[in-house]
Protein backbone atom coordinates (compact mmCIF):
# COMPACT_ATOMS: atom_id res chain seq x y z
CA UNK A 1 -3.70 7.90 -20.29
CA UNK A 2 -4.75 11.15 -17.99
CA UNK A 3 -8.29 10.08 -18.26
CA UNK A 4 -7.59 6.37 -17.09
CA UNK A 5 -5.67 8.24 -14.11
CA UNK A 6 -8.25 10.26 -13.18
CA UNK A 7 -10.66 7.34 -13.46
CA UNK A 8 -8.82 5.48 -10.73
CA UNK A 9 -8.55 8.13 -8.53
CA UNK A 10 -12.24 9.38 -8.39
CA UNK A 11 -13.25 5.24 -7.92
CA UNK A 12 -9.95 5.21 -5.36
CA UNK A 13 -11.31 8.60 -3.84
CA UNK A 14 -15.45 6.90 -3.66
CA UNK A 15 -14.61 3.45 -2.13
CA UNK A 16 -12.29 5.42 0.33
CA UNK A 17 -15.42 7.77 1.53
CA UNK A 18 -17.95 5.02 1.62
CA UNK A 19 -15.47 2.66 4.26
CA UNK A 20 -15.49 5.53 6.27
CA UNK A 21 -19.43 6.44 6.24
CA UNK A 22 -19.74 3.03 6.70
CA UNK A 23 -17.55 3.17 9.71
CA UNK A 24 -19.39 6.11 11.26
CA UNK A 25 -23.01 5.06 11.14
CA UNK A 26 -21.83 1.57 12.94
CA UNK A 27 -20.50 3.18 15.53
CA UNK A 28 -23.47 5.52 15.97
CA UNK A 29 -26.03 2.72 15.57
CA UNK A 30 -23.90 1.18 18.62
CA UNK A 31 -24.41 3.93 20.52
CA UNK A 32 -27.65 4.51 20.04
CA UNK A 33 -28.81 0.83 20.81
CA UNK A 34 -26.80 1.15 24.37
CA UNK A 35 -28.94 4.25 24.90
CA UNK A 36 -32.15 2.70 23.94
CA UNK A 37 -31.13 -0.77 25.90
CA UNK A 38 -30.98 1.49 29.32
CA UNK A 39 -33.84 3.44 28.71
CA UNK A 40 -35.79 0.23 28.78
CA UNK A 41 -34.78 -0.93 31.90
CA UNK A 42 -35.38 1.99 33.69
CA UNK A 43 -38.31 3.24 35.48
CA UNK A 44 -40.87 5.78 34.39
CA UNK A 45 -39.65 7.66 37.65
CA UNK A 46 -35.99 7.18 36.59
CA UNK A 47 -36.58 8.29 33.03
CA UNK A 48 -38.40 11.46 34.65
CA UNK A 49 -35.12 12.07 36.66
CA UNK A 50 -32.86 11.27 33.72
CA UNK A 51 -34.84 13.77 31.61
CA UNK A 52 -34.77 16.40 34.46
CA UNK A 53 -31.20 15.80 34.74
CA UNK A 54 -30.21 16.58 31.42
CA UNK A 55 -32.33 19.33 30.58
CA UNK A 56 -31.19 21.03 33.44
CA UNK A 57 -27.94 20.14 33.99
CA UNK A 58 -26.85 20.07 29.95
CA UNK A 59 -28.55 23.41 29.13
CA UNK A 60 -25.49 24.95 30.91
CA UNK A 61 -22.46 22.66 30.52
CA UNK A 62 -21.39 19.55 29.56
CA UNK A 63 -22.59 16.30 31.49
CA UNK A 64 -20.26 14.41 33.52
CA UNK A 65 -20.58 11.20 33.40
CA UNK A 66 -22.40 9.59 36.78
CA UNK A 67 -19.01 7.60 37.54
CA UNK A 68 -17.18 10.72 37.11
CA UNK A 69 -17.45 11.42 41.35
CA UNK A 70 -17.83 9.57 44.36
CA UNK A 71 -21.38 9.92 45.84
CA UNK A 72 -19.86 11.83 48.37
CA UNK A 73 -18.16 14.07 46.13
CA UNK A 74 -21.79 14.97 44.10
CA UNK A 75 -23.18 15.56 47.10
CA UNK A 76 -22.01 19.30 47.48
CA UNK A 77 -21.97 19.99 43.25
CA UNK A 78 -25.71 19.08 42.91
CA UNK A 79 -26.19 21.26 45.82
CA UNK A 80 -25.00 23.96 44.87
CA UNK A 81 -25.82 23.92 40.91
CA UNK A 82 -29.73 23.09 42.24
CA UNK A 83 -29.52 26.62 43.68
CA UNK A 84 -27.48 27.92 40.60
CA UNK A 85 -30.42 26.05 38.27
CA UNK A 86 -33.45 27.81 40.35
CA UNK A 87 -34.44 23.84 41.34
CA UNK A 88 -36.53 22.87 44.27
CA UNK A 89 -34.69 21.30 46.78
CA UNK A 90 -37.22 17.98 45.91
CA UNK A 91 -35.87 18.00 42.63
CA UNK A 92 -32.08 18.28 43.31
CA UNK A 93 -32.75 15.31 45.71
CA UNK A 94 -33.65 13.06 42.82
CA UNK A 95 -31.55 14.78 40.41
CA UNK A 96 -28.38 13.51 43.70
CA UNK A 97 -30.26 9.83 43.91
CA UNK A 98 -30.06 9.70 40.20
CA UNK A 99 -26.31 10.32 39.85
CA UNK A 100 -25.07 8.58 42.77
CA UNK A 101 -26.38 5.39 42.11
């Protein structure tokens, strides 16, 4: 009778793990195809900025997300982290244009 038991809980135990892998890889795959969807309708000089932006900005801290402040609000926080990062002045420009849009 134990081993019947058992049984039912190992199979119970399996299908329970797989609906939840399941689960997480569709949600990723989601993700992912958002990501890749954007990427393609940017420009070369926006994916340049996006790269710059992350690299830079993400080494550091976290990244906000662009809707996360008014374009008036980034204005002075990509100011003064350009100077923080060691940017030029050129980049933080595109780094502000890139967010703010």
């Amino acid at each position: 009778m134990k081993k019947i038991q058992v049984g039912a809980v190992l199979s119970i135990a399996a299908m329970f793990l797989f609906a939840c892998a399941s689960k997480q890889s569709s949600s990723s795959t989601q993700t992912i195809t958002s990501e890749v969807k954007a990427q393609l309708t940017m420009s070369p000089d926006q994916l340049e900025v996006k790269n710059l932006f992350e690299t830079n900005c993400g080494k550091c801290h976290k990244l906000y997300d662009r809707s996360a402040f008014s374009k008036e609000n980034w204005k002075p926080i990509v100011e003064r982290m350009t100077r923080k990062a060691r940017l030029t002045s050129e980049q933080g420009e595109k780094i502000y244009s890139y967010i703010s849009m």
